[in-house]
C-alpha atoms as a PDB file:
ATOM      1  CA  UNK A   1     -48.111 -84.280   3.659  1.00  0.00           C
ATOM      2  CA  UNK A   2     -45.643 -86.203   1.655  1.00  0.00           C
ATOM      3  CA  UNK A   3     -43.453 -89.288   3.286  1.00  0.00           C
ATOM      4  CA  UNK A   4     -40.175 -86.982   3.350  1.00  0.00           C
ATOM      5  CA  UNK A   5     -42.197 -83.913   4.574  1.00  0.00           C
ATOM      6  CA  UNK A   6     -43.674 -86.422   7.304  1.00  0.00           C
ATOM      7  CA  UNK A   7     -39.842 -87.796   7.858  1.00  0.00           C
ATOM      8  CA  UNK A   8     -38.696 -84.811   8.216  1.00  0.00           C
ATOM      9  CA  UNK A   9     -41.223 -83.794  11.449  1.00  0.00           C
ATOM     10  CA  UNK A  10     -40.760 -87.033  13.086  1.00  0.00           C
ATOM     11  CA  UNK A  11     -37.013 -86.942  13.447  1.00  0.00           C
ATOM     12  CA  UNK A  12     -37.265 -83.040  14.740  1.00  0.00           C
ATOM     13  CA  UNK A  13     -39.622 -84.776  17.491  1.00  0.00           C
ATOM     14  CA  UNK A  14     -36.534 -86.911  17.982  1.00  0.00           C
ATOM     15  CA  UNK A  15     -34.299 -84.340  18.643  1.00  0.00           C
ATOM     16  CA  UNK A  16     -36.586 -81.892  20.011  1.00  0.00           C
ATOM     17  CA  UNK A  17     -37.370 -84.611  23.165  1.00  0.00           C
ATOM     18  CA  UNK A  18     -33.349 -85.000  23.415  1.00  0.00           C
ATOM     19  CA  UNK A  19     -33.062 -81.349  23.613  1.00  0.00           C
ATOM     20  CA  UNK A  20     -35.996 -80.295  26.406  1.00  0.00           C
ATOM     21  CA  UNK A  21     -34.462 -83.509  28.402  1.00  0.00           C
ATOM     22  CA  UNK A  22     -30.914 -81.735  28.267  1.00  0.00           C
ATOM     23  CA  UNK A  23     -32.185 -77.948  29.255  1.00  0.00           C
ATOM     24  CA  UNK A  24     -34.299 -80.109  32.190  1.00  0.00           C
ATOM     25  CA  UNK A  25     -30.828 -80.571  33.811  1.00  0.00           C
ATOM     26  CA  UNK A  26     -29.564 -77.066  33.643  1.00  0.00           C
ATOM     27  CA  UNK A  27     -33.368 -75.758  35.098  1.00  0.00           C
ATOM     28  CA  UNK A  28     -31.687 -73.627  38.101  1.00  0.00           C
ATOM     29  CA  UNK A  29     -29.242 -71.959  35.739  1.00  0.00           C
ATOM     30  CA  UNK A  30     -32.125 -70.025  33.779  1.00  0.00           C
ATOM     31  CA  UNK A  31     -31.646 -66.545  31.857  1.00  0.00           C
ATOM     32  CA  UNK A  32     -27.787 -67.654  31.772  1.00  0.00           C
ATOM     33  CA  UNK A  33     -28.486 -70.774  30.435  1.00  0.00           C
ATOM     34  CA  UNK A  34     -31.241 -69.628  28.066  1.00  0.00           C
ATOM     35  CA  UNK A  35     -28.201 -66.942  26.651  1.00  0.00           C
ATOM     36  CA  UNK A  36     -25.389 -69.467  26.245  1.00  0.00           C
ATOM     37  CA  UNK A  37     -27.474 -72.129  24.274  1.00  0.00           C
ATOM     38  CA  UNK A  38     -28.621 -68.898  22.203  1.00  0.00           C
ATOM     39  CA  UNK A  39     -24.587 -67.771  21.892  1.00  0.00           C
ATOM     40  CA  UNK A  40     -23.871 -71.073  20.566  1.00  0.00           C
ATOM     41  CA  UNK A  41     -26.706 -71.845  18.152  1.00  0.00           C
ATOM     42  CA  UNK A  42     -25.683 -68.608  16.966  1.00  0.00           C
ATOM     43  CA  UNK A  43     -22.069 -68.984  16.050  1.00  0.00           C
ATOM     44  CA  UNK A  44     -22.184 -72.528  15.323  1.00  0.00           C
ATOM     45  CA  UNK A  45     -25.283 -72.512  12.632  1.00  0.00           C
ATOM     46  CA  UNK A  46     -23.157 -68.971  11.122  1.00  0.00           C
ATOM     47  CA  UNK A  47     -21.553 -70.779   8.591  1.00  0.00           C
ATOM     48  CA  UNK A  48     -24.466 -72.636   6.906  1.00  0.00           C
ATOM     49  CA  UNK A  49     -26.558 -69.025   6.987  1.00  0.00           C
ATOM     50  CA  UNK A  50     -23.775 -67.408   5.286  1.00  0.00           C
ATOM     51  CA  UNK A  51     -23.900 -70.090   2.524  1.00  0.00           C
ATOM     52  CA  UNK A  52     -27.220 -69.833   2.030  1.00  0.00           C
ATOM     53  CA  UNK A  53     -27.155 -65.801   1.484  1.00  0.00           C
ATOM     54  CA  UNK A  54     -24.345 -66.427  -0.800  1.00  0.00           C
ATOM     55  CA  UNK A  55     -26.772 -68.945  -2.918  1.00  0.00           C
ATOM     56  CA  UNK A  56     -29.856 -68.055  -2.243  1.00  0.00           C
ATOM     57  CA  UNK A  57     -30.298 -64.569  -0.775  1.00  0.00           C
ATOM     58  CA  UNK A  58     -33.450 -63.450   1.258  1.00  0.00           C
ATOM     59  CA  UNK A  59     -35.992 -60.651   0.697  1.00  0.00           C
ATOM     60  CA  UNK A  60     -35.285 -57.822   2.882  1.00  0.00           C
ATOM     61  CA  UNK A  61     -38.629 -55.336   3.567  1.00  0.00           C
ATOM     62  CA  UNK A  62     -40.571 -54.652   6.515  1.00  0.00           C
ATOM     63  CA  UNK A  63     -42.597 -57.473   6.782  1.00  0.00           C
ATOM     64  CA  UNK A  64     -39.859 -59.923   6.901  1.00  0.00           C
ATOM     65  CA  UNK A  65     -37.547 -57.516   9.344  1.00  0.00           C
ATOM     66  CA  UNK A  66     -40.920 -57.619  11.455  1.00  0.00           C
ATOM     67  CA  UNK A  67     -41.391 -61.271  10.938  1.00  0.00           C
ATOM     68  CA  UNK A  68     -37.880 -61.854  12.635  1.00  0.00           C
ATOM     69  CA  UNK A  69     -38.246 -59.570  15.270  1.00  0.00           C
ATOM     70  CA  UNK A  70     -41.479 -60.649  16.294  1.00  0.00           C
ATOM     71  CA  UNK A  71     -39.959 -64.801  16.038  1.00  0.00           C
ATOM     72  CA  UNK A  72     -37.050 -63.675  18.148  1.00  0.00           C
ATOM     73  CA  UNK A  73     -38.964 -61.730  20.840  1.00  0.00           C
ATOM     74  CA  UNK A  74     -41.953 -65.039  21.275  1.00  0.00           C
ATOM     75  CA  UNK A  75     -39.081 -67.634  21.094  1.00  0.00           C
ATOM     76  CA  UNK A  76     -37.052 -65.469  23.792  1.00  0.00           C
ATOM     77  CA  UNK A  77     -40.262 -65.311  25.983  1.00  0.00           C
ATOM     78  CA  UNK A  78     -41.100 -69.027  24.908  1.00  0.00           C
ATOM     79  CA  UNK A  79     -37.459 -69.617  26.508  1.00  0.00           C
ATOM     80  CA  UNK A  80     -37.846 -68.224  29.331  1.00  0.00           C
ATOM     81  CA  UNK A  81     -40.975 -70.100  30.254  1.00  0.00           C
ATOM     82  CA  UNK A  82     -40.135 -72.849  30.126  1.00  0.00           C
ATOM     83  CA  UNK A  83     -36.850 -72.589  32.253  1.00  0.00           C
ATOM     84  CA  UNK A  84     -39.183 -71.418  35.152  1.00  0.00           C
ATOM     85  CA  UNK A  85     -41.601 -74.144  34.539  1.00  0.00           C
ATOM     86  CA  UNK A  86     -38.765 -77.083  34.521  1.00  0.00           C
ATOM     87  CA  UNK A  87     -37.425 -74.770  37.999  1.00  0.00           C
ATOM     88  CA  UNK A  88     -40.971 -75.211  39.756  1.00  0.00           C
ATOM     89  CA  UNK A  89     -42.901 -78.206  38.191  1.00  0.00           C
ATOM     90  CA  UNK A  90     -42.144 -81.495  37.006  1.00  0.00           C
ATOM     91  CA  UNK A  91     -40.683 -82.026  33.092  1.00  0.00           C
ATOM     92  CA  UNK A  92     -43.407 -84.832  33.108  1.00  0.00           C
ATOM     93  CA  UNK A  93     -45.984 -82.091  33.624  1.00  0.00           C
ATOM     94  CA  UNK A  94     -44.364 -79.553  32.049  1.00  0.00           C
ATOM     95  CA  UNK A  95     -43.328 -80.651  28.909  1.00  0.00           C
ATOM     96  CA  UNK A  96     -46.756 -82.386  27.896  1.00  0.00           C
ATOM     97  CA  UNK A  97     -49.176 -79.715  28.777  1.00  0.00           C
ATOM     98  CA  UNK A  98     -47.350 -77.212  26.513  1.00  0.00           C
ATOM     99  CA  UNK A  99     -46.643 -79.887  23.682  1.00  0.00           C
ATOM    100  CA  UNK A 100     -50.611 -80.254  24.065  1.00  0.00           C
ATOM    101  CA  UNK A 101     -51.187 -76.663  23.856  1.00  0.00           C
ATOM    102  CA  UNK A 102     -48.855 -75.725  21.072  1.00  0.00           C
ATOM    103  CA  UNK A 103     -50.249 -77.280  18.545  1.00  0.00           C
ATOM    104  CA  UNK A 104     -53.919 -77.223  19.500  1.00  0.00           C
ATOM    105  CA  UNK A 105     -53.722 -73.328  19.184  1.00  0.00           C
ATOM    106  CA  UNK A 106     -51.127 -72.855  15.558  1.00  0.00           C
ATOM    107  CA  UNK A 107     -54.031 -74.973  14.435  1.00  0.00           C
ATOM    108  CA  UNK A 108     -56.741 -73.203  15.258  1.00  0.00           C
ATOM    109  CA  UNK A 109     -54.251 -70.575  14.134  1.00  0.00           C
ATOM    110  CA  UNK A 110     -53.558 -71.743  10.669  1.00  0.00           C
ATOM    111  CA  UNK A 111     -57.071 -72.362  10.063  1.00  0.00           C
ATOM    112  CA  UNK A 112     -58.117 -68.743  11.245  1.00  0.00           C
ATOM    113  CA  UNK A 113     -54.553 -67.236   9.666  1.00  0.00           C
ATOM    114  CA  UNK A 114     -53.539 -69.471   7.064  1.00  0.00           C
ATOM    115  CA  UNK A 115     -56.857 -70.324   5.387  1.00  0.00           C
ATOM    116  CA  UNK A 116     -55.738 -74.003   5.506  1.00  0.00           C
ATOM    117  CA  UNK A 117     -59.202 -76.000   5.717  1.00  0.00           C
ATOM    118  CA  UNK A 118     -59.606 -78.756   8.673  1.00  0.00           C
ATOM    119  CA  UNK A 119     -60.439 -82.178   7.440  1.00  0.00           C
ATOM    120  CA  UNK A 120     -62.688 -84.443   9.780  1.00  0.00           C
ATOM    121  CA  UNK A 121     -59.373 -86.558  10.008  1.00  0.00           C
ATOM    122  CA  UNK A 122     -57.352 -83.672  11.056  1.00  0.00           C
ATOM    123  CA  UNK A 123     -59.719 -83.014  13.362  1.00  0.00           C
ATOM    124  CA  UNK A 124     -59.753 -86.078  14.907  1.00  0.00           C
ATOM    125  CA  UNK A 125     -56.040 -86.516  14.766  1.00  0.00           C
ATOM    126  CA  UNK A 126     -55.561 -83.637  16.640  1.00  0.00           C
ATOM    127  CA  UNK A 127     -58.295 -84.283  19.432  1.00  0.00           C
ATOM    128  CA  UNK A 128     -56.238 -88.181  19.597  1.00  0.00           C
ATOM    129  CA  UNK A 129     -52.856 -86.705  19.787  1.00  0.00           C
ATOM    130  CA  UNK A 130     -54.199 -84.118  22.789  1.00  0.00           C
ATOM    131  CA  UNK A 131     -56.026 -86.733  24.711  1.00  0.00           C
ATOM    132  CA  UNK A 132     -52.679 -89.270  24.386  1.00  0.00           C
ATOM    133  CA  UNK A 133     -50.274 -86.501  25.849  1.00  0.00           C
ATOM    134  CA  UNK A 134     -52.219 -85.479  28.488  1.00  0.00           C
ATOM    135  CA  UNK A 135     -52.473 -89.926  29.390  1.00  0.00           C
ATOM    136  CA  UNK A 136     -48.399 -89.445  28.622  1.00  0.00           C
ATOM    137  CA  UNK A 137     -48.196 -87.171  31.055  1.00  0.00           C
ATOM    138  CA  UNK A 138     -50.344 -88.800  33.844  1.00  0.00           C
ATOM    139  CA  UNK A 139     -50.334 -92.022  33.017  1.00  0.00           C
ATOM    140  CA  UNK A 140     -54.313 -91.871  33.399  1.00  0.00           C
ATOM    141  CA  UNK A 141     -54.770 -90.358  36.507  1.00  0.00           C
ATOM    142  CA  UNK A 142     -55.949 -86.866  35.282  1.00  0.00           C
ATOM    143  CA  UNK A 143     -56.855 -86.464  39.097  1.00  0.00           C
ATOM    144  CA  UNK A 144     -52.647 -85.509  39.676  1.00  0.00           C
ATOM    145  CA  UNK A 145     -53.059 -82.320  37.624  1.00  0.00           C
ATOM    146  CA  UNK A 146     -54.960 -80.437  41.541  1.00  0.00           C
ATOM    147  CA  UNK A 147     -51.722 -81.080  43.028  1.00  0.00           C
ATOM    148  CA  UNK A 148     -50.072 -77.926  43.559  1.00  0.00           C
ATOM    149  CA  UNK A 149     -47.168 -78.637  41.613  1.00  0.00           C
ATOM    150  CA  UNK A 150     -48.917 -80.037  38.876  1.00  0.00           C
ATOM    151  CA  UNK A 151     -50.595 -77.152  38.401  1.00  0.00           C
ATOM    152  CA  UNK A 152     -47.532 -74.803  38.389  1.00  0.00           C
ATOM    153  CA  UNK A 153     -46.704 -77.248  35.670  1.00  0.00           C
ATOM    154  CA  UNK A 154     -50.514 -76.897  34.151  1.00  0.00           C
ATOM    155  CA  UNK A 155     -50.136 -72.620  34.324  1.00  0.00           C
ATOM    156  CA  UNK A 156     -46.104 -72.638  32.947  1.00  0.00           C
ATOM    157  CA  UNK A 157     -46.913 -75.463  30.341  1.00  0.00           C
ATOM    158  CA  UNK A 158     -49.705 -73.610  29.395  1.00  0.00           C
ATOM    159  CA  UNK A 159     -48.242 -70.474  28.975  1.00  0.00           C
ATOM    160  CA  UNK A 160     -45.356 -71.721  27.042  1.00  0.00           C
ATOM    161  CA  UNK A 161     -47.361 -73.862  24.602  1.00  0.00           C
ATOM    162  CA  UNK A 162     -49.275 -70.783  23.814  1.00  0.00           C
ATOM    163  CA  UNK A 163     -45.570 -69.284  23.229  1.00  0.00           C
ATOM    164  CA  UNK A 164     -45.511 -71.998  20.689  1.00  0.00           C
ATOM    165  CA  UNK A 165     -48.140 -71.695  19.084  1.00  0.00           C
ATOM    166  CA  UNK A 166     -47.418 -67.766  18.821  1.00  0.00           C
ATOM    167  CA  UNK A 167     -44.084 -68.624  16.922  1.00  0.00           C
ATOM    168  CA  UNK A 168     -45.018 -71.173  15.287  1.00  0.00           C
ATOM    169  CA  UNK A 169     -47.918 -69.170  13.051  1.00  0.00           C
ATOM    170  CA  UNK A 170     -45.047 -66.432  12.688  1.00  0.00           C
ATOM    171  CA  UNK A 171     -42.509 -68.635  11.428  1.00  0.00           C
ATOM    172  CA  UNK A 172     -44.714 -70.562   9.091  1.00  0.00           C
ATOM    173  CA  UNK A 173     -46.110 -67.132   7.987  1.00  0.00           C
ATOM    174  CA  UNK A 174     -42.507 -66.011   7.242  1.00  0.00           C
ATOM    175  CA  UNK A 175     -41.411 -69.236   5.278  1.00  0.00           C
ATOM    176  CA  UNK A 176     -44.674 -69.572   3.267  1.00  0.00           C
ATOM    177  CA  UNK A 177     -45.952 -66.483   2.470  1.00  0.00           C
ATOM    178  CA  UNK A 178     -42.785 -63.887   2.858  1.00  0.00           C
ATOM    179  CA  UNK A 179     -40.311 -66.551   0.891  1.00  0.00           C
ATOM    180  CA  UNK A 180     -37.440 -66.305   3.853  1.00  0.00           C
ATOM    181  CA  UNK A 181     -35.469 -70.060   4.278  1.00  0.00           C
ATOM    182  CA  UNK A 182     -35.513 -71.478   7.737  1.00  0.00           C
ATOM    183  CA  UNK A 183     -32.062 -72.008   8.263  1.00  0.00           C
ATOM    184  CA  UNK A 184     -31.776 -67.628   7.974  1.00  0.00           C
ATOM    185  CA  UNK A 185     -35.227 -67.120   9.737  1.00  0.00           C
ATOM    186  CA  UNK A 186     -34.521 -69.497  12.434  1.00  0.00           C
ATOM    187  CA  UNK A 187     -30.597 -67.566  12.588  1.00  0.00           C
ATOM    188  CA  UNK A 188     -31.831 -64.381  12.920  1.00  0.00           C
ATOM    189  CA  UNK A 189     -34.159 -65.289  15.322  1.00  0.00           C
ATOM    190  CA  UNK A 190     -31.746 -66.523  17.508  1.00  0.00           C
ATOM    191  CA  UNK A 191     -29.522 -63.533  17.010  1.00  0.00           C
ATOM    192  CA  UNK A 192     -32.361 -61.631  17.726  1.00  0.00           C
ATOM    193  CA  UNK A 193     -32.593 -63.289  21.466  1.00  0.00           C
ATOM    194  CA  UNK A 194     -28.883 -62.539  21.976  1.00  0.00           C
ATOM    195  CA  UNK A 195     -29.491 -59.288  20.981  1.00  0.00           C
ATOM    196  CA  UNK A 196     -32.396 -58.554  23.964  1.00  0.00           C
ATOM    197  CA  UNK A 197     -30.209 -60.571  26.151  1.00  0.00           C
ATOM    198  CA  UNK A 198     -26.716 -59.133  25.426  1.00  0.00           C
ATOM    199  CA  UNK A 199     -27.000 -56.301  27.883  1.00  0.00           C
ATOM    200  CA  UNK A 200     -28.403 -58.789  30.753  1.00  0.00           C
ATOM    201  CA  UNK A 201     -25.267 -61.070  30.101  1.00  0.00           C
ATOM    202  CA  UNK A 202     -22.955 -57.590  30.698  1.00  0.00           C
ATOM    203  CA  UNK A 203     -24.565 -56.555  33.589  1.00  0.00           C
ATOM    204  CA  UNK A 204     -24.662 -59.818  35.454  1.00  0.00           C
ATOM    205  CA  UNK A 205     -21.023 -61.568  34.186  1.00  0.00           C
ATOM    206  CA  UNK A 206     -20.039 -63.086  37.755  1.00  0.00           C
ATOM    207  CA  UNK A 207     -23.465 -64.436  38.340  1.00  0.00           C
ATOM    208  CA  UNK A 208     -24.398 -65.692  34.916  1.00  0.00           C
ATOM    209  CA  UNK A 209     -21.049 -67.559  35.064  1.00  0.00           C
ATOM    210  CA  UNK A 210     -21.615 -69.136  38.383  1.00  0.00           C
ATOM    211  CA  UNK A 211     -24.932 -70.429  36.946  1.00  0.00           C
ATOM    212  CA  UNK A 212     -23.323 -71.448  34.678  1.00  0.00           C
ATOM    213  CA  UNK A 213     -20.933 -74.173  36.420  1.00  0.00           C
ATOM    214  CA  UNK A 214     -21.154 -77.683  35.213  1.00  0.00           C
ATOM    215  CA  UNK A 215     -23.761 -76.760  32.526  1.00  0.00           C
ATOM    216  CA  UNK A 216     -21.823 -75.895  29.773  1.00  0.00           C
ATOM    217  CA  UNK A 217     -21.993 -79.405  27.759  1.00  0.00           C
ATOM    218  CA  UNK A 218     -25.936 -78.573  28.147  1.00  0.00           C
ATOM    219  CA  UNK A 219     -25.795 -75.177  26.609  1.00  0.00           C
ATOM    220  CA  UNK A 220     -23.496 -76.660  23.864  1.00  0.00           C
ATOM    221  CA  UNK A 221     -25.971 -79.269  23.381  1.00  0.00           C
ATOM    222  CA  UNK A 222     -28.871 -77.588  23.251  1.00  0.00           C
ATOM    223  CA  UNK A 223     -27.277 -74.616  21.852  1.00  0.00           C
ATOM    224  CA  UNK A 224     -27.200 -77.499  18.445  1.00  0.00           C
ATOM    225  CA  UNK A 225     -29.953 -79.316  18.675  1.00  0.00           C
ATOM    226  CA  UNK A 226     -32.903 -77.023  19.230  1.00  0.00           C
ATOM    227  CA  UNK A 227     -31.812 -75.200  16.257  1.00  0.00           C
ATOM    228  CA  UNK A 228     -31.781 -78.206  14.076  1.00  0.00           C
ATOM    229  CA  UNK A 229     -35.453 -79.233  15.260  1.00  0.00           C
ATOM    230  CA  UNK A 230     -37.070 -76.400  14.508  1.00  0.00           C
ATOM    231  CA  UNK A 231     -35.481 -76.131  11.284  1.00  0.00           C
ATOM    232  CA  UNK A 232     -36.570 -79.338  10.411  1.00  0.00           C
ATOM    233  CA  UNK A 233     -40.188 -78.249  10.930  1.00  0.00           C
ATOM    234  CA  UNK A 234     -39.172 -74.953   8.592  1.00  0.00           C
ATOM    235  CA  UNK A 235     -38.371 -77.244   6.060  1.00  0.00           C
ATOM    236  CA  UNK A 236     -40.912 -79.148   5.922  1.00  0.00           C
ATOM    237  CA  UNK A 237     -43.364 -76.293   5.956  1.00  0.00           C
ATOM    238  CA  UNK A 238     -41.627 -74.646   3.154  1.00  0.00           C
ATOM    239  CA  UNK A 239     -41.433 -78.116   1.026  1.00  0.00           C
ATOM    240  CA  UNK A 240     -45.686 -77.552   1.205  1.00  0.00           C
ATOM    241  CA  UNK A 241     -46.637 -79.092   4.116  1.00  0.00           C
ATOM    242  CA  UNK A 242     -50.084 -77.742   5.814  1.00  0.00           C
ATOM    243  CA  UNK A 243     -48.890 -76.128   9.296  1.00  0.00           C
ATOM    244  CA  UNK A 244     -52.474 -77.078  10.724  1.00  0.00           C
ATOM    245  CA  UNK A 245     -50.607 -80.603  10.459  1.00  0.00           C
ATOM    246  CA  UNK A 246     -46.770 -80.373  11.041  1.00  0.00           C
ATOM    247  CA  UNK A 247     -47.479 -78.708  14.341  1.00  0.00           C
ATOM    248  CA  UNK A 248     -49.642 -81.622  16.107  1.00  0.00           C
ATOM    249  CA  UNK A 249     -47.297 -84.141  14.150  1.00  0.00           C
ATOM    250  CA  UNK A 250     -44.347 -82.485  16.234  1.00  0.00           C
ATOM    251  CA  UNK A 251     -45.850 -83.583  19.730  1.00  0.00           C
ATOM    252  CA  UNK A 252     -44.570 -87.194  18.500  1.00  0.00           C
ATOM    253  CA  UNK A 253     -41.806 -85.884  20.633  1.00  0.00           C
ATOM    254  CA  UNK A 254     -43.791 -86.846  23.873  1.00  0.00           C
ATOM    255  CA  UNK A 255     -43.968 -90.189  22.452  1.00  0.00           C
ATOM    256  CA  UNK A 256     -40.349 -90.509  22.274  1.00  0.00           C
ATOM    257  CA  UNK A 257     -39.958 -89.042  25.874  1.00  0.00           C
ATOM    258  CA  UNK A 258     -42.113 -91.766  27.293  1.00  0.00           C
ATOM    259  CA  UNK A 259     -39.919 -94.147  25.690  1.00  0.00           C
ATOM    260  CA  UNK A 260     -36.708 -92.264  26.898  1.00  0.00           C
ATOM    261  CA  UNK A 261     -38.229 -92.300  30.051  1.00  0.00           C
ATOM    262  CA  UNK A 262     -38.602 -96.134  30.211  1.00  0.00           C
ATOM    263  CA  UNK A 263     -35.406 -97.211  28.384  1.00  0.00           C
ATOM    264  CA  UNK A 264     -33.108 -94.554  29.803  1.00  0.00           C
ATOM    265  CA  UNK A 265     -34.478 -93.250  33.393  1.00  0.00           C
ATOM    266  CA  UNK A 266     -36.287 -96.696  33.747  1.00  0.00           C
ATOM    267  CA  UNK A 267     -39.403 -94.930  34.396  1.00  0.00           C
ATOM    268  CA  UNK A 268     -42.075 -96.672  34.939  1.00  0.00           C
ATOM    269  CA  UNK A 269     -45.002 -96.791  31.889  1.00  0.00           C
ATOM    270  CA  UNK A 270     -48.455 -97.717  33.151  1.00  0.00           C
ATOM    271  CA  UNK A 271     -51.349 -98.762  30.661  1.00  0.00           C
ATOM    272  CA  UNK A 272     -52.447 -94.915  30.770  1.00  0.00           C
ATOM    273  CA  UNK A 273     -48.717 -94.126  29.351  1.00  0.00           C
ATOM    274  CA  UNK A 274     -49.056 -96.811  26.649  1.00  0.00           C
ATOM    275  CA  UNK A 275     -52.701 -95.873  25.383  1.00  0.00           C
ATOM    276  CA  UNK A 276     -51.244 -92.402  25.251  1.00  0.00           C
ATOM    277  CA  UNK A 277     -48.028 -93.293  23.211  1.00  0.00           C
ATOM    278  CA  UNK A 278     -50.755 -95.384  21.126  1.00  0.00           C
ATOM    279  CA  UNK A 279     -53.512 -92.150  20.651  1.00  0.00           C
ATOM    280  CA  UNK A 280     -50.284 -89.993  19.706  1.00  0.00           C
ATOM    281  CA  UNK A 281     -49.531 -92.687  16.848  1.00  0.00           C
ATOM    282  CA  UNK A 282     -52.935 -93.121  15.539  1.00  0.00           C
ATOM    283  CA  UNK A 283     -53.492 -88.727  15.455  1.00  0.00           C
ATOM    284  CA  UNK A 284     -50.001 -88.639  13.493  1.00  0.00           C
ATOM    285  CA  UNK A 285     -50.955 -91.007  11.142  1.00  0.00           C
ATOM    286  CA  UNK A 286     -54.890 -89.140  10.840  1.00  0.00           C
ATOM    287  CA  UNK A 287     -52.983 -85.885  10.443  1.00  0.00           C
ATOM    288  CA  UNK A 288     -50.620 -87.322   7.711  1.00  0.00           C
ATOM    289  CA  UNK A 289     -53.321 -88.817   5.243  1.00  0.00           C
ATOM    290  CA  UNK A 290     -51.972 -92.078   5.613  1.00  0.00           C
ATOM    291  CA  UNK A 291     -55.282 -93.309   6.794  1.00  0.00           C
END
């Protein structure tokens, strides 16, 4: 994976992290919340699609309509799941577990899918940058995970990160192989979501409003940023990149939650925390080629 390509995945981790912290806060509002952020990544990121079609175009046949449909309906579900997950478990528990699981199964998925071929230092890059989230998450003390609430977390992390990894194959299948840019596949994805949820958001105005209160800066927020991660990822997948190693290189993002955790919640961050940060580093950089 080239330096830019690499670049390019880190700073999505970035803002993916910023982004899951945000919709953390707005947990309890749920479906509402999931369709505002979706209303606004859809009319803000409008403008930039309609350039592109104007430049670039897109194929339009059935496997690229069912490519979007199916992107839309995983990432809606993906959504979802994780709002009830950050409702009944901790984001600590949450958030890793799925980041874990994501990209441990779009791997197995690219290799199975794709025909990408492992390397032994992909291979170990991945098993280092699984074993250092799940030390993120519990700072060593794998025992927390038969708590009861840790294993909500365990069944709704789960769950989501194989959401991921369902959307994640998609997506890369739609920007590699079918030719369709991110910026439009990622658009019509969302649009897709507010399509499904449209008739929800009628039926339930008062309530979805109420949820609503005091969130709104989130949904804009989020509504931005998740957007821009993801096409970040796009990118770099279309620029060459192997998917079997921009998906693990995304979990960098627990990395940067430890340290948002520690320089912004003042969290504390135990040796178990710091050897995970540490595995994380060392499986990006096996991943990458750089060693």
């Amino acid at each position: 994976m080239s330096v830019l390509s690499l670049s390019m995945v880190v700073l999505a981790a970035l803002i993916h992290a910023t982004w899951n912290l945000l919709a953390k806060r707005a947990a309890h509002a749920g479906t509402a919340f999931v369709a505002a952020s979706t209303l606004v990544a859809c009319s803000a990121y409008l403008p930039w699609v309609l350039w592109h079609l104007t430049h670039g175009g897109m194929p339009l046949n059935g496997p690229v309509m069912a490519c979007i449909v199916a992107s839309g309906l995983l990432h809606l579900v993906y959504s979802m799941c994780l709002q009830k997950g950050y409702r009944v478990a901790d984001l600590s528990v949450v958030y890793p577990v799925a980041r874990a699981t994501g990209p441990l199964l779009s791997s197995i998925g690219a290799f199975v899918l794709l025909g990408e071929a492992p390397s032994a230092h992909g291979l170990l890059g991945l098993a280092a940058i699984v074993l250092g989230i799940g030390l993120i998450c519990t700072d060593g003390r794998l025992a927390m995970f038969r708590q009861p609430r840790a294993l909500a977390g365990v069944r709704w992390g789960g769950a989501t990160g194989a959401l991921i990894a369902g959307y994640t194959v998609v997506d890369a299948y739609g920007v590699k192989v079918l030719g369709v840019g991110p910026v439009v596949l990622d658009w019509c994805s969302n649009l897709v979501r507010l399509c499904v949820l449209a008739p929800w958001m009628l039926r339930n105005r008062g309530p979805a409003l109420a949820a609503m209160r005091g969130h709104w800066w989130l949904a804009v927020a989020v509504g931005l940023l998740s957007p821009l991660s993801y096409i970040l990822v796009l990118a770099a997948l279309e620029m060459g990149a192997p998917l079997s190693v921009v998906a693990p290189t995304r979990e960098m993002s627990m990395m940067v939650g430890a340290l948002f955790g520690l320089l912004i919640l003042r969290e504390r961050v135990g040796p178990g925390r710091a050897a995970g940060c540490v595995l994380v580093v060392l499986g990006v950089l096996l991943l990458s080629g750089a060693w």
